[in-house]
N, C-alpha and C. Protein backbone atom coordinates (compact mmCIF):
# COMPACT_ATOMS: atom_id res chain seq x y z
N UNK A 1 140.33 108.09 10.84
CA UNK A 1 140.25 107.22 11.99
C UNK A 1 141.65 106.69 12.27
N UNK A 2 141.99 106.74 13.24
CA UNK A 2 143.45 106.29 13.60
C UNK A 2 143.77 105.43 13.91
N UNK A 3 144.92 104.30 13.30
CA UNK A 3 145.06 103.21 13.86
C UNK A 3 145.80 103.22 15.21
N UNK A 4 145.15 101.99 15.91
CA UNK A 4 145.72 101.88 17.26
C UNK A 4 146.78 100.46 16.91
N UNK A 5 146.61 99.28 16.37
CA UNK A 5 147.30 98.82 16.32
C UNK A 5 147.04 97.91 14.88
N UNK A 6 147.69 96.72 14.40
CA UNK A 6 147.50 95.88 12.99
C UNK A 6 148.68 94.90 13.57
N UNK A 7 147.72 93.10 13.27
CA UNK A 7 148.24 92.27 13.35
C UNK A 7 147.35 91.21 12.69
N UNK A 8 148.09 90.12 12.35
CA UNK A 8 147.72 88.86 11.47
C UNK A 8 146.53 89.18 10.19
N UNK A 9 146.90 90.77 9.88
CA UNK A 9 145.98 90.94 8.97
C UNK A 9 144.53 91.65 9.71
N UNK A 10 144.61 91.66 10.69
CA UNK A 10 143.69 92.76 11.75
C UNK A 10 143.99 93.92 11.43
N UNK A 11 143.07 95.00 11.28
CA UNK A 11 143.75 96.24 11.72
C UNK A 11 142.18 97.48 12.71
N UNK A 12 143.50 97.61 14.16
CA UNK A 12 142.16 98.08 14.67
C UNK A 12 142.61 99.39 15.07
N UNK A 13 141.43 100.34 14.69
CA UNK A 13 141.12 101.75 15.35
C UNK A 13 139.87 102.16 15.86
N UNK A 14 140.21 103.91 16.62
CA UNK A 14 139.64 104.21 17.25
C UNK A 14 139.25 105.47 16.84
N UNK A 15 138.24 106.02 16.78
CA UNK A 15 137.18 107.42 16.51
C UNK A 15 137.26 108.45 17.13
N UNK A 16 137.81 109.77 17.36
CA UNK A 16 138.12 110.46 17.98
C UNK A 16 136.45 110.67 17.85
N UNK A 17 135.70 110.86 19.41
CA UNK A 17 134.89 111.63 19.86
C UNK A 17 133.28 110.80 19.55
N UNK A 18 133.85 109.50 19.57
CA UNK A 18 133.25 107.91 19.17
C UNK A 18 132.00 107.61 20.47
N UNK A 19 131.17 108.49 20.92
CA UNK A 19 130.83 107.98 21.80
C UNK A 19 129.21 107.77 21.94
N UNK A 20 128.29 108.23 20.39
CA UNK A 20 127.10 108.32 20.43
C UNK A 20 126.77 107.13 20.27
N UNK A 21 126.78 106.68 18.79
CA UNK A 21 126.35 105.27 18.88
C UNK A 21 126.39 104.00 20.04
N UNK A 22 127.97 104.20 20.25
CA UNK A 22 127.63 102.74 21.51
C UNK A 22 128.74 104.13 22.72
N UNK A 23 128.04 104.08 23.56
CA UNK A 23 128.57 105.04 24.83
C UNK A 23 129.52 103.99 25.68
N UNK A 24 129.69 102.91 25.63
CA UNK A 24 130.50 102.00 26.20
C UNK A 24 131.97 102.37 25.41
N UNK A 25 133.35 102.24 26.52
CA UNK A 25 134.57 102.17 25.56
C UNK A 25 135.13 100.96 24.44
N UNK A 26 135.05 101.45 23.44
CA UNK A 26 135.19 100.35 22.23
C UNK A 26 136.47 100.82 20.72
N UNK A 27 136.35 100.19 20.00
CA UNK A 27 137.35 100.13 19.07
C UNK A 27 136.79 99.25 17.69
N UNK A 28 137.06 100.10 16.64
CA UNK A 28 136.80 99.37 15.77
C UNK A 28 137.51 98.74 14.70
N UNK A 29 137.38 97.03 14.28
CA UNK A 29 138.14 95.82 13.64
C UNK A 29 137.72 95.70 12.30
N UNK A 30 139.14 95.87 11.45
CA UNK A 30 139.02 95.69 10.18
C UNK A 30 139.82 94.60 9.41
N UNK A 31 139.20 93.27 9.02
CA UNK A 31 139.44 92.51 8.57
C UNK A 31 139.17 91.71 7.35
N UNK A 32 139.75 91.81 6.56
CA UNK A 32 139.22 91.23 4.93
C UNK A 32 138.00 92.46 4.95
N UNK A 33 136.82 91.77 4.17
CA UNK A 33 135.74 92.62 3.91
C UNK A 33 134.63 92.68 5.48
N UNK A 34 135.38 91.89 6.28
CA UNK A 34 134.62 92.11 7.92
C UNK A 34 134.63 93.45 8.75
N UNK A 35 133.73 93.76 9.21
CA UNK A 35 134.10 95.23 10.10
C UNK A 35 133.22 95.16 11.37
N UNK A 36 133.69 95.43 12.40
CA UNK A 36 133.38 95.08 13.91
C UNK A 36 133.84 96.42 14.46
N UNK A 37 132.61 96.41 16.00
CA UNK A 37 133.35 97.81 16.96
C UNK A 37 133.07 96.67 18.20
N UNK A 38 134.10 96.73 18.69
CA UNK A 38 134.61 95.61 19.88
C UNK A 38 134.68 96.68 21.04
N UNK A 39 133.79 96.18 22.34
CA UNK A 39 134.25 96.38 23.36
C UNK A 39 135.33 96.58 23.91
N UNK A 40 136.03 97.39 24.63
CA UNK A 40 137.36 97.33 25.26
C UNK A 40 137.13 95.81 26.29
N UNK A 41 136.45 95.44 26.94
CA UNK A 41 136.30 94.21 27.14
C UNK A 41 136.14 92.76 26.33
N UNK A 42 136.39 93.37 25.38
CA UNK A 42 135.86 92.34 24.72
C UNK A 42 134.62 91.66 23.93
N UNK A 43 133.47 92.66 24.43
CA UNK A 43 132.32 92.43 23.72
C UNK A 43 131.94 93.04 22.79
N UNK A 44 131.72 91.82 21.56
CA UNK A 44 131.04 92.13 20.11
C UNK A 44 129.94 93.31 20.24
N UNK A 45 130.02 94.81 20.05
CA UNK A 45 129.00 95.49 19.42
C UNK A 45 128.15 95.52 18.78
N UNK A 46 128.60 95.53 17.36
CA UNK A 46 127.80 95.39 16.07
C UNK A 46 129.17 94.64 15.08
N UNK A 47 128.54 94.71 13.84
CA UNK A 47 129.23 93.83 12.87
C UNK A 47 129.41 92.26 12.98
N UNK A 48 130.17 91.59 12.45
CA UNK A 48 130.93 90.20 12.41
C UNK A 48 132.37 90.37 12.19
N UNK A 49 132.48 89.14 12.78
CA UNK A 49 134.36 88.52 12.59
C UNK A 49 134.15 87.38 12.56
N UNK A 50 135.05 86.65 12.14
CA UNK A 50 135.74 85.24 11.83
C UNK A 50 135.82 84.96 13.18
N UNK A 51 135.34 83.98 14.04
CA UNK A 51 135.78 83.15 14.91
C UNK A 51 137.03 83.69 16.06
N UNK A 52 137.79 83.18 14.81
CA UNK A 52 139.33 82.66 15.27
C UNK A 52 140.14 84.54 15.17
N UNK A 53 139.58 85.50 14.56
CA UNK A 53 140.39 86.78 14.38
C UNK A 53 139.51 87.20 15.84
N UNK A 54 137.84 86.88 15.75
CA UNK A 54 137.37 87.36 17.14
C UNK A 54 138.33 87.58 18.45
N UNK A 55 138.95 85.78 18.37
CA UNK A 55 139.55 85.38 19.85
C UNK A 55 141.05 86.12 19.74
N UNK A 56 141.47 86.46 18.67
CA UNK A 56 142.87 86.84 18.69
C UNK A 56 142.33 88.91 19.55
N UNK A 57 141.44 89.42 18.60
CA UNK A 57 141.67 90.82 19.39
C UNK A 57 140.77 90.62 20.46
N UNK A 58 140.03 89.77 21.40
CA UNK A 58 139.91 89.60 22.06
C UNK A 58 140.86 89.48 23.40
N UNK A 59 142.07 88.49 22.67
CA UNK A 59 143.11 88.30 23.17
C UNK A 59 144.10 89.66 23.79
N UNK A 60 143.72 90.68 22.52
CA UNK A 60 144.96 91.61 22.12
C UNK A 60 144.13 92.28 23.07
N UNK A 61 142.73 92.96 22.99
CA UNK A 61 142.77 93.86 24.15
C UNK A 61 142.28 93.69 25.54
N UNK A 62 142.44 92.02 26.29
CA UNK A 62 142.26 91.81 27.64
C UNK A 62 144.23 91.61 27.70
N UNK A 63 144.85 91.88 27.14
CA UNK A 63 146.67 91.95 27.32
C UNK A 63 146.45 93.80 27.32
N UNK A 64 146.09 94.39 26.54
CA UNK A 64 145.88 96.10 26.69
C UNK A 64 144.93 96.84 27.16
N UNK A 65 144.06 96.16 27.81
CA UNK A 65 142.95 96.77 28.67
C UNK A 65 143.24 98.64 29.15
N UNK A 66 144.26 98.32 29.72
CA UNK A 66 144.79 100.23 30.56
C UNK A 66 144.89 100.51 29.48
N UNK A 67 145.97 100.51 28.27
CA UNK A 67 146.14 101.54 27.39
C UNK A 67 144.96 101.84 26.32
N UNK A 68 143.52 100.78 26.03
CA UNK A 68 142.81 100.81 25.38
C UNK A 68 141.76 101.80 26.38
N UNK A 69 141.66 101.36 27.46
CA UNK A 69 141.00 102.89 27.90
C UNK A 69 141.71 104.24 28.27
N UNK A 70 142.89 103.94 28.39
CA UNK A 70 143.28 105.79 27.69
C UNK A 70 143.02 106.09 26.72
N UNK A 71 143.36 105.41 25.67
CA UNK A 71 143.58 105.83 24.79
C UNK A 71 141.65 106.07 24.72
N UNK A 72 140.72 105.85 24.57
CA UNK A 72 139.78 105.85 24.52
C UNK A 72 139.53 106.96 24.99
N UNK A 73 139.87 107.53 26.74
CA UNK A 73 139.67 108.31 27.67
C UNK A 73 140.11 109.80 26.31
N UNK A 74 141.38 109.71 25.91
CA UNK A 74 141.98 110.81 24.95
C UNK A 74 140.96 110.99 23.59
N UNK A 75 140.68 110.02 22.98
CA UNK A 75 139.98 110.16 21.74
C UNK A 75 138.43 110.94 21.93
N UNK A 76 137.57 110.03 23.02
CA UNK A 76 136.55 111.21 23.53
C UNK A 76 136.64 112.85 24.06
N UNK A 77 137.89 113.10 24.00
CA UNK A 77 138.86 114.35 24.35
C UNK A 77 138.62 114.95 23.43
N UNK A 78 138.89 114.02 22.31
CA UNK A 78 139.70 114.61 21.13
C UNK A 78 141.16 115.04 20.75
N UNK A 79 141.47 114.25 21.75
CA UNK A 79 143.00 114.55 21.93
C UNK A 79 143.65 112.94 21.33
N UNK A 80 144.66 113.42 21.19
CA UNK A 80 145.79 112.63 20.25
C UNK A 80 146.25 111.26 21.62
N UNK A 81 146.00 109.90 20.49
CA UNK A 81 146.56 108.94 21.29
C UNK A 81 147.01 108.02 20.60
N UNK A 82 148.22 106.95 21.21
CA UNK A 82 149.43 106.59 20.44
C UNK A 82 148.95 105.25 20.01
N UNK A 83 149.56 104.56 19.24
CA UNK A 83 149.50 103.37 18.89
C UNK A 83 149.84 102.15 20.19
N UNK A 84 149.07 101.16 20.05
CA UNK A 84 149.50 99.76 21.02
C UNK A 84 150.13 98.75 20.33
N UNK A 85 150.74 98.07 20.72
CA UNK A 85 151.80 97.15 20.31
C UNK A 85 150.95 95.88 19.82
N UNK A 86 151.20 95.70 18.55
CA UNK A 86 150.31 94.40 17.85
C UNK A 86 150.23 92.81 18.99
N UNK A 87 149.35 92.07 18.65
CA UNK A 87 149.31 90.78 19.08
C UNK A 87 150.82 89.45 18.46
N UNK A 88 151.45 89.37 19.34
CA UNK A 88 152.70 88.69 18.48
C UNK A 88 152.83 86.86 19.07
């Protein structure tokens, strides 16, 4: 699974060809022993997060919205897509 980006101890990727379980574009958050697949909008899927890590990649992908759905658009491809620039 490839990372797209890692910050404050976040680290989030994406599934090449990720599209049975939830058919909406999403990404999935790995934090301490927490694990989440987040909406490209922003909405909680499945799993849990902490609050406060919620609002941060919340944060991170309404600032990367375009490149989180390319990159999304590529991974259902199966094609190769690049990393996004952490939350700073």
């Amino acid at each position: 699974m490839p990372e797209l980006s890692r910050f404050y101890g976040i680290v989030i990727k994406m599934i090449f060809k990720d599209n049975v379980q939830h058919s909406k574009p999403h990404f999935h958050v790995y934090y301490g022993e927490y694990e989440a697949s987040v909406g490209v909008d922003g909405e909680m899927l499945a799993g849990n997060l902490p609050v406060k890590q919620l609002r941060l990649v919340q944060a991170w992908a309404a600032i990367h919205e375009e490149e989180l759905y390319q990159a999304w658009n590529n991974a259902v491809r199966g094609e190769v897509f690049g990393k996004i620039a952490p939350l700073q």
